[in-house]
Protein backbone atom coordinates (compact mmCIF):
# COMPACT_ATOMS: atom_id res chain seq x y z
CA UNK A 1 -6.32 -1.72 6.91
CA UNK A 2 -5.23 1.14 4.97
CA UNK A 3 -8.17 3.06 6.59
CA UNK A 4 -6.20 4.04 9.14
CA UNK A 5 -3.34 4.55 7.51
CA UNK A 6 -4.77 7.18 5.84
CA UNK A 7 -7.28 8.88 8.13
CA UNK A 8 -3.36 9.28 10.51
CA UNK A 9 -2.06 11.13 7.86
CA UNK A 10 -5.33 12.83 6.92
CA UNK A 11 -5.75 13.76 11.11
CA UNK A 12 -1.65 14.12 12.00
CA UNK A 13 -1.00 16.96 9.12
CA UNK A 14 -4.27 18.29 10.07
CA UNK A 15 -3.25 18.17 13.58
CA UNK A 16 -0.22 19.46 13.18
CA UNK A 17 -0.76 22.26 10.44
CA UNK A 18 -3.74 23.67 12.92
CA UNK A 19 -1.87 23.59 16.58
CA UNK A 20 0.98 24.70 14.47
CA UNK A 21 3.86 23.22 16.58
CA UNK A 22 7.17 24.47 15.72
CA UNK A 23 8.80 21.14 16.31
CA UNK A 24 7.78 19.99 13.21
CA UNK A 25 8.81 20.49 9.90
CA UNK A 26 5.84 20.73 7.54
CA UNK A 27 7.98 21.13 4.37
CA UNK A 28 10.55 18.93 4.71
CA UNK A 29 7.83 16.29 5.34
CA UNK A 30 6.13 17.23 2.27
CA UNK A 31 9.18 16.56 0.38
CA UNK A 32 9.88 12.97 1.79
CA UNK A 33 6.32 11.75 1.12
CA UNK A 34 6.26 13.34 -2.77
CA UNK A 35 9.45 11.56 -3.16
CA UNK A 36 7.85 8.06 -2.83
CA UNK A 37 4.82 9.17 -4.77
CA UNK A 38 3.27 6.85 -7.45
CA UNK A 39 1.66 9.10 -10.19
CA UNK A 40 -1.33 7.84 -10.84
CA UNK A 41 -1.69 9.77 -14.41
CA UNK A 42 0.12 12.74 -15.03
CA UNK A 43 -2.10 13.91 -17.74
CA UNK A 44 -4.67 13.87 -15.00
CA UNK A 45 -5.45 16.94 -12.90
CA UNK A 46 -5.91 17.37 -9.91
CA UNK A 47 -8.81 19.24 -8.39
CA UNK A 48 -8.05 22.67 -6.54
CA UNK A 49 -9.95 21.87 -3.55
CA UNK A 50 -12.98 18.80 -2.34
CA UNK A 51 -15.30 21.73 -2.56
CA UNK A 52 -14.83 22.27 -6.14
CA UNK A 53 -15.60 18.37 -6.73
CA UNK A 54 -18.92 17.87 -7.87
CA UNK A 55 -20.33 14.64 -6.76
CA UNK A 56 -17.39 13.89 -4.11
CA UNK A 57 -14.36 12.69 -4.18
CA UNK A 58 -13.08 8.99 -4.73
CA UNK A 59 -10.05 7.65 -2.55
CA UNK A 60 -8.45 4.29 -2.90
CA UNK A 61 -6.85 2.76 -0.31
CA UNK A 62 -5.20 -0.96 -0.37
CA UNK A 63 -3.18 -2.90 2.00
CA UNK A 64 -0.64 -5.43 0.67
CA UNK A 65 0.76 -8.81 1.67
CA UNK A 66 4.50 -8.40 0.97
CA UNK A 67 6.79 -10.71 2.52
CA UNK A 68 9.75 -8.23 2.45
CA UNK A 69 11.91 -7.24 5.31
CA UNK A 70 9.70 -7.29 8.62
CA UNK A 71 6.62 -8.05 7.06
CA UNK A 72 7.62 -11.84 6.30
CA UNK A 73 7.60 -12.55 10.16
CA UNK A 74 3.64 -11.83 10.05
CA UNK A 75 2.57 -14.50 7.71
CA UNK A 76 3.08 -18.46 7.57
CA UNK A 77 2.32 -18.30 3.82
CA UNK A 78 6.03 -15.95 3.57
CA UNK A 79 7.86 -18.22 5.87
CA UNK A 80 6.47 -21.41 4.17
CA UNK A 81 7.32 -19.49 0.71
CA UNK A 82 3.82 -20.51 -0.18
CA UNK A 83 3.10 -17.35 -2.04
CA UNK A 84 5.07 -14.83 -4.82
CA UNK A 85 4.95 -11.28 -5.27
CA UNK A 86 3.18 -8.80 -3.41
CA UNK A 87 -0.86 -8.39 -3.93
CA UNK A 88 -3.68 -5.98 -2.69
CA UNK A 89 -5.20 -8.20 0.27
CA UNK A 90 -7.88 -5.58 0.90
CA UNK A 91 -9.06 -3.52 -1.05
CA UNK A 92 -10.81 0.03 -0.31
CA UNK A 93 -13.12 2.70 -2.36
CA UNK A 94 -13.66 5.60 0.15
CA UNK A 95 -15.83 7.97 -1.29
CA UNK A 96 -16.72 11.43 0.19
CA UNK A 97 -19.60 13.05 -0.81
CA UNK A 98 -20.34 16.91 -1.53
CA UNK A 99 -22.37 19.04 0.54
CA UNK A 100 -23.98 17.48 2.67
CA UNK A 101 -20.78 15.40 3.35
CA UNK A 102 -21.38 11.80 3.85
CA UNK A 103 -18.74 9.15 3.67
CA UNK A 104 -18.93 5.70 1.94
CA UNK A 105 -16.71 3.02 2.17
CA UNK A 106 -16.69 -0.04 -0.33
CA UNK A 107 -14.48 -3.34 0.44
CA UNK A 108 -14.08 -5.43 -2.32
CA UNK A 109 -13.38 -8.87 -2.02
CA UNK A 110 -10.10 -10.10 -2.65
CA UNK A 111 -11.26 -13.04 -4.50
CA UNK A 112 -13.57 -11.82 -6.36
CA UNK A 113 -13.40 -12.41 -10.22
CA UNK A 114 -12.68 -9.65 -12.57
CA UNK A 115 -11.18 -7.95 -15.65
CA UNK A 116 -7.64 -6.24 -15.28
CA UNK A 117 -7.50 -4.09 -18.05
CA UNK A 118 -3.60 -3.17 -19.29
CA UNK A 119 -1.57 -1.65 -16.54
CA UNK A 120 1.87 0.00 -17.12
CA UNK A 121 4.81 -1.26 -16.05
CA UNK A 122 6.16 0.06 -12.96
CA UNK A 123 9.36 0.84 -14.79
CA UNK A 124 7.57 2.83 -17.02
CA UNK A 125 8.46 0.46 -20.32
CA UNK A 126 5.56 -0.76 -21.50
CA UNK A 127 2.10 -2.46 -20.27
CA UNK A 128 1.38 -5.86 -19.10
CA UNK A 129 -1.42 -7.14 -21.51
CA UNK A 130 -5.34 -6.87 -19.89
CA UNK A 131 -6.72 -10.38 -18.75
CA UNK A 132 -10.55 -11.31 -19.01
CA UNK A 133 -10.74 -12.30 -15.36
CA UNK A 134 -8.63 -12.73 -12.32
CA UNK A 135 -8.64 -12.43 -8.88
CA UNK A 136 -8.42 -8.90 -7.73
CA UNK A 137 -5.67 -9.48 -5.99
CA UNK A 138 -3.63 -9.98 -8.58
CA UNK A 139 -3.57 -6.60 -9.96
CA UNK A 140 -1.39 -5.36 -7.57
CA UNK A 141 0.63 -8.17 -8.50
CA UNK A 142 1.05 -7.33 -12.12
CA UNK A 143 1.38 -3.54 -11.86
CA UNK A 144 0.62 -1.92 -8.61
CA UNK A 145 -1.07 0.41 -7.43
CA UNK A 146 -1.61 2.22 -10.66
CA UNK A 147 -2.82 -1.21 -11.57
CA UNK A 148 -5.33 -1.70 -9.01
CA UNK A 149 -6.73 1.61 -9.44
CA UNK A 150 -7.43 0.98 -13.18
CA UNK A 151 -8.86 -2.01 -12.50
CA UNK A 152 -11.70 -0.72 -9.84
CA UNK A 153 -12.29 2.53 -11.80
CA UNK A 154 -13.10 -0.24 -14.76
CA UNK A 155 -15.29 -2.06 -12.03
CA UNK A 156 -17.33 1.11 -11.00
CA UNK A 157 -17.63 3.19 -14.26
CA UNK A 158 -15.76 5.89 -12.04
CA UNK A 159 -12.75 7.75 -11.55
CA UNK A 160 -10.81 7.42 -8.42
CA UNK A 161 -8.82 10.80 -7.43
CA UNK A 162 -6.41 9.45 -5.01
CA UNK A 163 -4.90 6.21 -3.56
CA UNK A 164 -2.38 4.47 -1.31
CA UNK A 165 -0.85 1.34 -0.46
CA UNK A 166 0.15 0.51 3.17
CA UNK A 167 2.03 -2.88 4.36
CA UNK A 168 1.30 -4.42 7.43
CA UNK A 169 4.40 -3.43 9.34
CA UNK A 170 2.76 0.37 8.26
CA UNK A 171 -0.88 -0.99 9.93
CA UNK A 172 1.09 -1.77 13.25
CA UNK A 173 2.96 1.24 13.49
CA UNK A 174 -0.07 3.40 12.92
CA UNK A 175 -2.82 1.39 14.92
CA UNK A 176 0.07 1.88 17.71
CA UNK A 177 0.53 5.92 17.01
CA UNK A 178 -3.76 5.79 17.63
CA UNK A 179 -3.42 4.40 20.27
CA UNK A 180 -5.48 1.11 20.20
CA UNK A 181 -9.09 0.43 19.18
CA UNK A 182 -12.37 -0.99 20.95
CA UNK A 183 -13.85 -4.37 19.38
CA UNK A 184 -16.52 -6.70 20.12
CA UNK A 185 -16.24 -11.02 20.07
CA UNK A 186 -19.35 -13.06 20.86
CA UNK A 187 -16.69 -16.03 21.59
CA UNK A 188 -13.43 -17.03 22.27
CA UNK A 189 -11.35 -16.85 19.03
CA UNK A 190 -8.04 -18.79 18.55
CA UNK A 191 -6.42 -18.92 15.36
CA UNK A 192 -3.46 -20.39 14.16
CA UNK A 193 -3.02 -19.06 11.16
CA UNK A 194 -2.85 -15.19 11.80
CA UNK A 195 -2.14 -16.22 15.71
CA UNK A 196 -4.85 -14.56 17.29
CA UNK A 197 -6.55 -15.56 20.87
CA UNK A 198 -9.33 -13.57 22.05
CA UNK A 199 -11.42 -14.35 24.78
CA UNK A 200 -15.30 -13.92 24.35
CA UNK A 201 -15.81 -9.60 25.28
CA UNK A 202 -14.96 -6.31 24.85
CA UNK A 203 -11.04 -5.43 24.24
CA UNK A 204 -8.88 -2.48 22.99
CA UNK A 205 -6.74 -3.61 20.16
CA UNK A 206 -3.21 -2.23 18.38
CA UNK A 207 0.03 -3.22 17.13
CA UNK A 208 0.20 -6.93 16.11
CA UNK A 209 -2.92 -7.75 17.55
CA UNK A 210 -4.75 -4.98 15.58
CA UNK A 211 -3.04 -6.63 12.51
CA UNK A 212 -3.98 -10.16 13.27
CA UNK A 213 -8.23 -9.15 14.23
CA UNK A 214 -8.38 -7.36 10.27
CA UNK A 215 -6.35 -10.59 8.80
CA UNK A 216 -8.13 -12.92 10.50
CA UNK A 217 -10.58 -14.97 8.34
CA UNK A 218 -10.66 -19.24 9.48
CA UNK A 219 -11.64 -18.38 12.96
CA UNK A 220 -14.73 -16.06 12.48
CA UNK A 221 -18.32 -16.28 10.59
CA UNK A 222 -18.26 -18.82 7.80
CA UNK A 223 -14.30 -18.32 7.21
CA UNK A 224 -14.54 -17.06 4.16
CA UNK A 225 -12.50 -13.60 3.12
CA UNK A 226 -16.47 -12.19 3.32
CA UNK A 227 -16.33 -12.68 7.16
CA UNK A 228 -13.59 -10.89 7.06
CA UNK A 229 -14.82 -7.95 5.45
CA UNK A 230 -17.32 -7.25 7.65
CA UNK A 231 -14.78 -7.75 10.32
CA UNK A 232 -12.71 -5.02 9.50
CA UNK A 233 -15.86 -3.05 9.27
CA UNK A 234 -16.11 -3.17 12.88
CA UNK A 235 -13.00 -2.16 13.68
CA UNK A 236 -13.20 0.60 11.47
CA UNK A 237 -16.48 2.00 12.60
CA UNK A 238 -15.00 1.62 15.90
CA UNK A 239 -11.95 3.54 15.27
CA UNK A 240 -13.97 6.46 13.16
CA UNK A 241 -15.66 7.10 16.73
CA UNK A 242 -12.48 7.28 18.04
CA UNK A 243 -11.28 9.50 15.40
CA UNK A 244 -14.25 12.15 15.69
CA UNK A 245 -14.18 12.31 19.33
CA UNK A 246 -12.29 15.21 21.70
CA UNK A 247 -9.33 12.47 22.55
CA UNK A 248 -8.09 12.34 19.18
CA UNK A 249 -9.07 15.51 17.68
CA UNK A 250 -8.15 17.64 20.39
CA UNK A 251 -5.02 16.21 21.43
CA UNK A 252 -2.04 17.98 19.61
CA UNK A 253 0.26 15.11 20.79
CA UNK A 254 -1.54 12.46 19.48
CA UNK A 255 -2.07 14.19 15.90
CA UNK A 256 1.48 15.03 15.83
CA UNK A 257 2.18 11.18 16.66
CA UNK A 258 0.06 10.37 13.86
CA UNK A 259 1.88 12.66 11.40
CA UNK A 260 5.46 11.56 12.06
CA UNK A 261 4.32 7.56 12.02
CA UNK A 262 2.69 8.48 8.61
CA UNK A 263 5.84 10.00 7.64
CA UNK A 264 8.10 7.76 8.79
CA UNK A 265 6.14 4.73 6.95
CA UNK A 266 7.01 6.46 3.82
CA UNK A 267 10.14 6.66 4.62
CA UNK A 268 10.36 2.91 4.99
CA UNK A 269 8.51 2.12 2.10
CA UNK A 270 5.68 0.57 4.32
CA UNK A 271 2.94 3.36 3.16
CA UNK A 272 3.17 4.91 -0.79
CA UNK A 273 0.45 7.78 -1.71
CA UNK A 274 -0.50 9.04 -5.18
CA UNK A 275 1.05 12.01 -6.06
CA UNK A 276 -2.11 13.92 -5.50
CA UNK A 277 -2.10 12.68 -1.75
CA UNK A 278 1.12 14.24 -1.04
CA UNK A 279 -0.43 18.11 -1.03
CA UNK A 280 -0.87 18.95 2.62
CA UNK A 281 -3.43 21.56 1.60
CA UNK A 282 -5.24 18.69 0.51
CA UNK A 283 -5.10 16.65 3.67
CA UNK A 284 -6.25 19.38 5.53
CA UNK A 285 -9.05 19.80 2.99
CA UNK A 286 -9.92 15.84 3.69
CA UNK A 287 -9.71 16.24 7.41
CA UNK A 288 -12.15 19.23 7.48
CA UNK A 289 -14.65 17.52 4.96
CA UNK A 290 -14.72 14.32 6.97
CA UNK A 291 -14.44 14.78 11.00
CA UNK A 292 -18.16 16.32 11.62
CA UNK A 293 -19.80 13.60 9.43
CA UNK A 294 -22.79 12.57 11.55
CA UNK A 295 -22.21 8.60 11.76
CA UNK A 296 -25.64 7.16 10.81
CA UNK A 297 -23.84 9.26 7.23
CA UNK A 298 -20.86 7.20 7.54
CA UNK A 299 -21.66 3.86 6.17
CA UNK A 300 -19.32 1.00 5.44
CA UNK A 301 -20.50 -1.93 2.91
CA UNK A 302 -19.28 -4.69 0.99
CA UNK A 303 -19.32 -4.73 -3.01
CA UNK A 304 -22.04 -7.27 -3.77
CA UNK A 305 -21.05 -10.48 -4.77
CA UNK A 306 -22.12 -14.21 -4.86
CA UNK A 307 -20.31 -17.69 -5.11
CA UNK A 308 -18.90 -18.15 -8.56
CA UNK A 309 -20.57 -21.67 -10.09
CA UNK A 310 -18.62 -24.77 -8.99
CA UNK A 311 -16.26 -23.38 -7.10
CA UNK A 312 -17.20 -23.86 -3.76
CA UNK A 313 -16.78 -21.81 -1.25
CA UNK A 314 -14.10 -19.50 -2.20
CA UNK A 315 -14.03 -17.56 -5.80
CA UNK A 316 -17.03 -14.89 -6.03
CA UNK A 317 -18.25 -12.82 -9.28
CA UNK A 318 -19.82 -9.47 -9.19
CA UNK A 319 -23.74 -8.89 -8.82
CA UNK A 320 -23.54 -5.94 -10.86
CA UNK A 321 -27.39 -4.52 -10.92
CA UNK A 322 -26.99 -4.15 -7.25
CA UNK A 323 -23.58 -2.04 -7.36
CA UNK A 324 -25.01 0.06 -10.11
CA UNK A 325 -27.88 1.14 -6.91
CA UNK A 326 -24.59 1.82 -4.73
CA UNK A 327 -22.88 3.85 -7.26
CA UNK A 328 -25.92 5.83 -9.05
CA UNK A 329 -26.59 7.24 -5.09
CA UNK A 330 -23.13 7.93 -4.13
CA UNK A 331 -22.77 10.08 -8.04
CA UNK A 332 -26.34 11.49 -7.16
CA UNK A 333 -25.22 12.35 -3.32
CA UNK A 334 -28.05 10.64 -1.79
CA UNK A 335 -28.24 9.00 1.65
CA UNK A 336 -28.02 5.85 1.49
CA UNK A 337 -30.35 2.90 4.03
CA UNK A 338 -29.06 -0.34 4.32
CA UNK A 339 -31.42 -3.37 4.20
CA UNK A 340 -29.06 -6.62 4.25
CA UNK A 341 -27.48 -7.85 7.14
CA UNK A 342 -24.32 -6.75 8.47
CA UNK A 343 -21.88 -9.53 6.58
CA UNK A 344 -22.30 -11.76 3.43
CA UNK A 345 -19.93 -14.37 5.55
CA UNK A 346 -21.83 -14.09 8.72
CA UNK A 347 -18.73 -12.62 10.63
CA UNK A 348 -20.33 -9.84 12.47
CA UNK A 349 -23.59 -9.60 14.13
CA UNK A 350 -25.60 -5.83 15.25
CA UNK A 351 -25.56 -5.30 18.45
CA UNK A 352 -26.43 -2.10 18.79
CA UNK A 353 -26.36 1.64 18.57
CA UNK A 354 -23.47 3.76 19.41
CA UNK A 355 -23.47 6.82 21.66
CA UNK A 356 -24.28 9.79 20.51
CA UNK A 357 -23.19 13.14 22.09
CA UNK A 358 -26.04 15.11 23.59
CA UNK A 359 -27.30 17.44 20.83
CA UNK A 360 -27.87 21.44 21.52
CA UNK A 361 -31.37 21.96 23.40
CA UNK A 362 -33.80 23.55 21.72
CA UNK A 363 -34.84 27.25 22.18
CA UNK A 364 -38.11 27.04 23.85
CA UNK A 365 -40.86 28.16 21.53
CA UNK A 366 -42.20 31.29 22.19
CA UNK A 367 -45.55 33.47 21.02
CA UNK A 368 -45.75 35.66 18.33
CA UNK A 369 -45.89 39.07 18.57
CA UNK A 370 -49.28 40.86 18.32
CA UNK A 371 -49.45 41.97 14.24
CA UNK A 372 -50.99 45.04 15.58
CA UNK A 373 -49.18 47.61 17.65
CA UNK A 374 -50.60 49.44 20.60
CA UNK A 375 -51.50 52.94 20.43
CA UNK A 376 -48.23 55.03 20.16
CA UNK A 377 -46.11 52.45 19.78
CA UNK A 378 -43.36 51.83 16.49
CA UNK A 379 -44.70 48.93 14.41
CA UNK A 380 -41.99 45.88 14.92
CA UNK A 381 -41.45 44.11 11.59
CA UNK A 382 -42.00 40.79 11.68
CA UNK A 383 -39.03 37.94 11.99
CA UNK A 384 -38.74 36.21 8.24
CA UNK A 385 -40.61 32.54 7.95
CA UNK A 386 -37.68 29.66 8.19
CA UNK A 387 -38.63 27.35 5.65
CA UNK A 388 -38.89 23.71 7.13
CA UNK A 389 -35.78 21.59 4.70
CA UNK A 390 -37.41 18.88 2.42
CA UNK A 391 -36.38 15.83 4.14
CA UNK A 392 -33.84 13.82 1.49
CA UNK A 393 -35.18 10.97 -0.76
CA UNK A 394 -33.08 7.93 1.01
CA UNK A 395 -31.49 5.28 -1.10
CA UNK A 396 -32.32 1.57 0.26
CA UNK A 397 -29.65 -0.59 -1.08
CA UNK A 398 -30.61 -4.00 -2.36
CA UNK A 399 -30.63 -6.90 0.30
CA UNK A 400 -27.50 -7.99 -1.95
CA UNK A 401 -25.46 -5.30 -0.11
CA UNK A 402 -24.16 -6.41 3.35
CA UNK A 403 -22.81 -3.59 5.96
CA UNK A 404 -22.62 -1.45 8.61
CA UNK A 405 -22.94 2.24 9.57
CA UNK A 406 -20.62 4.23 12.37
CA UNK A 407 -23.86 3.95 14.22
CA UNK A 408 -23.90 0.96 14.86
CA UNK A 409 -22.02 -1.00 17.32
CA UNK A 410 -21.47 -4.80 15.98
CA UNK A 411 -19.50 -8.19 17.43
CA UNK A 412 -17.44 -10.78 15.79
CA UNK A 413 -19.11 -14.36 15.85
CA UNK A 414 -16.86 -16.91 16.29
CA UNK A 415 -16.86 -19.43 13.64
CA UNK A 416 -19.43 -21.90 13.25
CA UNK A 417 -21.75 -19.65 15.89
């Protein structure tokens, strides 16, 4: 969810900072969105530009399940007061590579069992004590989104740069300000728990609807949260087409649509950035690095996992020895091949392989000059030898590792397909 949260502020600033349209104030956006900041660690710096990031550039991004304001209309479990407190429902790792740029996202499960090491308050008095193992979704719970990012930086042996926290009042508003999104279901879908009724097809979602296809979970694949996953995988692959292509990128209005949503999100505390997220340098920096990624480069996958022991079908535990092939490749900026299938909860089947746009023709090939010149004629020096690039060592990630690339084009099975 928080996906497009943040690619709309990534693209809108972008968008607007590059048409430069006068009827927007750049600086006195700035200032709203680094007065909600949550500083990650101040004793942290923060790196002058992507380029100067060896090994790429971690971004976490988490959508919540408050039941404040608004946002208690969208659930049953906030009207039936069946829940407390307000916990990461998805959870993101976006990472973005160095030259050559690739892009990797990561979704870890929300029940998935791990240690929360000891978060800070939010108040800033004191730390809640570390805990041995817990649902991830609990750490936003007991401290945040400081809390959260401690506890997946623990997960991944890594450091995460940046990171924010959207609601889902924020994911409508900014799934409307992009102006919908194609998906694919192999069946008709009705739900009653997020509310959702889709007939078997192609449609174009946004606004609550958008909401309701990346919540839903009991009416697709095995309806477990790992259907889910690969769920939102599709509409996210979907909507990174969308993203790269001349109606979004090209379209001032649009981007400036994006940037004021974004903005006014913070404003309603239904988005929060790190601090390091609220540079606009930095957006644009994000924006450039990411919007000519070629999408077989663009690859979205699940952190593997498998059914914790007597528990059914819910809980899951970390199969560490295959993250540690994700992670080495994404530190060692290798391209990465996927070899399992497209979901762990068999919620999304391939169907196919996007389009493309038409790539450059090639010069046609021509002779080479004679190495000898003819009588009375000025020796020519010969054109310099292109060397052919060594084709890159490709990673293929253990059969463990469900997902999807932009590539491809996949389609939500219906539960019990």
């Amino acid at each position: 969810m928080t996906l497009v949260a943040m690619l709309g502020v990534v693209l809108g600033v972008f968008g607007v900072s590059a048409a430069g349209i006068a009827a927007y104030n750049l600086f006195d956006a700035t200032q709203t969105i680094t007065a909600n900041a949550v500083v990650l660690d101040e004793e942290k710096p923060l790196p002058p530009s992507l380029g100067a990031i060896e090994g790429g550039v971690n971004i976490l991004m988490v959508g919540t399940d408050s039941c404040e304001g608004a946002n208690a209309a969208l659930s049953g479990a906030c009207q039936a007061k069946a829940t407390e407190g307000e916990r990461n429902d998805v959870t993101m790792l976006v990472h973005i590579s160095d030259e050559p740029r690739r892009v990797t996202v990561v979704s870890f499960p929300r029940d998935m069992l791990v240690p929360i090491p000891s978060c800070p308050k939010e108040d800033g008095n004191g730390s809640y004590s570390a805990m041995s193992s817990q649902m991830l979704n609990a750490s936003y719970q007991y401290g945040g989104l400081a809390c959260t990012v401690l506890t997946i930086e623990s997960l991944i042996d890594d450091q995460i740069d940046f990171a924010a926290a959207i609601r889902w009042t924020g994911v409508i508003n900014m799934s409307d300000a992009i102006g919908g999104v194609d998906v694919c279901v192999a069946g008709d879908i009705s739900d009653s728990h997020t509310g959702l009724k889709l007939t078997a097809g192609t449609h174009t979602l946004q606004g609550v609807e958008a909401l309701q296809f990346l919540r839903i979970r009991h009416g697709i694949g095995d309806g477990s949260d790992l259907g889910r996953i690969s769920n939102q995988q599709q509409f996210m692959s979907s909507m990174v087409r969308k993203l790269q292509s001349d109606s979004v990128l090209a379209n001032p209005a649009t981007l400036l649509n994006l940037a004021t949503t974004a903005i006014s999100q913070v404003q309603q505390e239904q988005l929060v950035l790190s601090s390091g997220l609220t540079n606009p340098t930095l957006m644009v920096q994000i924006a450039m690095a990411v919007k000519d990624v070629p999408y077989e480069d663009i690859v979205f996958v699940q952190y593997p996992t498998r059914y914790a022991a007597g528990d059914g079908a819910s809980r899951v535990i970390p199969v560490k020895d295959a993250a540690t092939v994700l992670f080495d490749a994404l530190k060692a900026n290798q391209p990465l091949t996927l070899t399992g299938d497209a979901s762990q909860g068999y919620g999304v089947e391939v169907t196919g392989e996007a389009v493309k746009p038409e790539a450059a023709p090639t010069p046609a090939a021509t002779e080479p000059a004679s190495a000898e010149p003819a009588a009375g004629e000025t020796p020519v020096a010969e054109a310099p030898v292109t060397e052919t690039p060594t084709p890159e060592t490709r990673v293929e990630l253990p059969s463990a590792i469900a997902g999807q690339t932009a590539a491809q084009t996949t389609c939500t099975q219906p539960e019990g397909r």
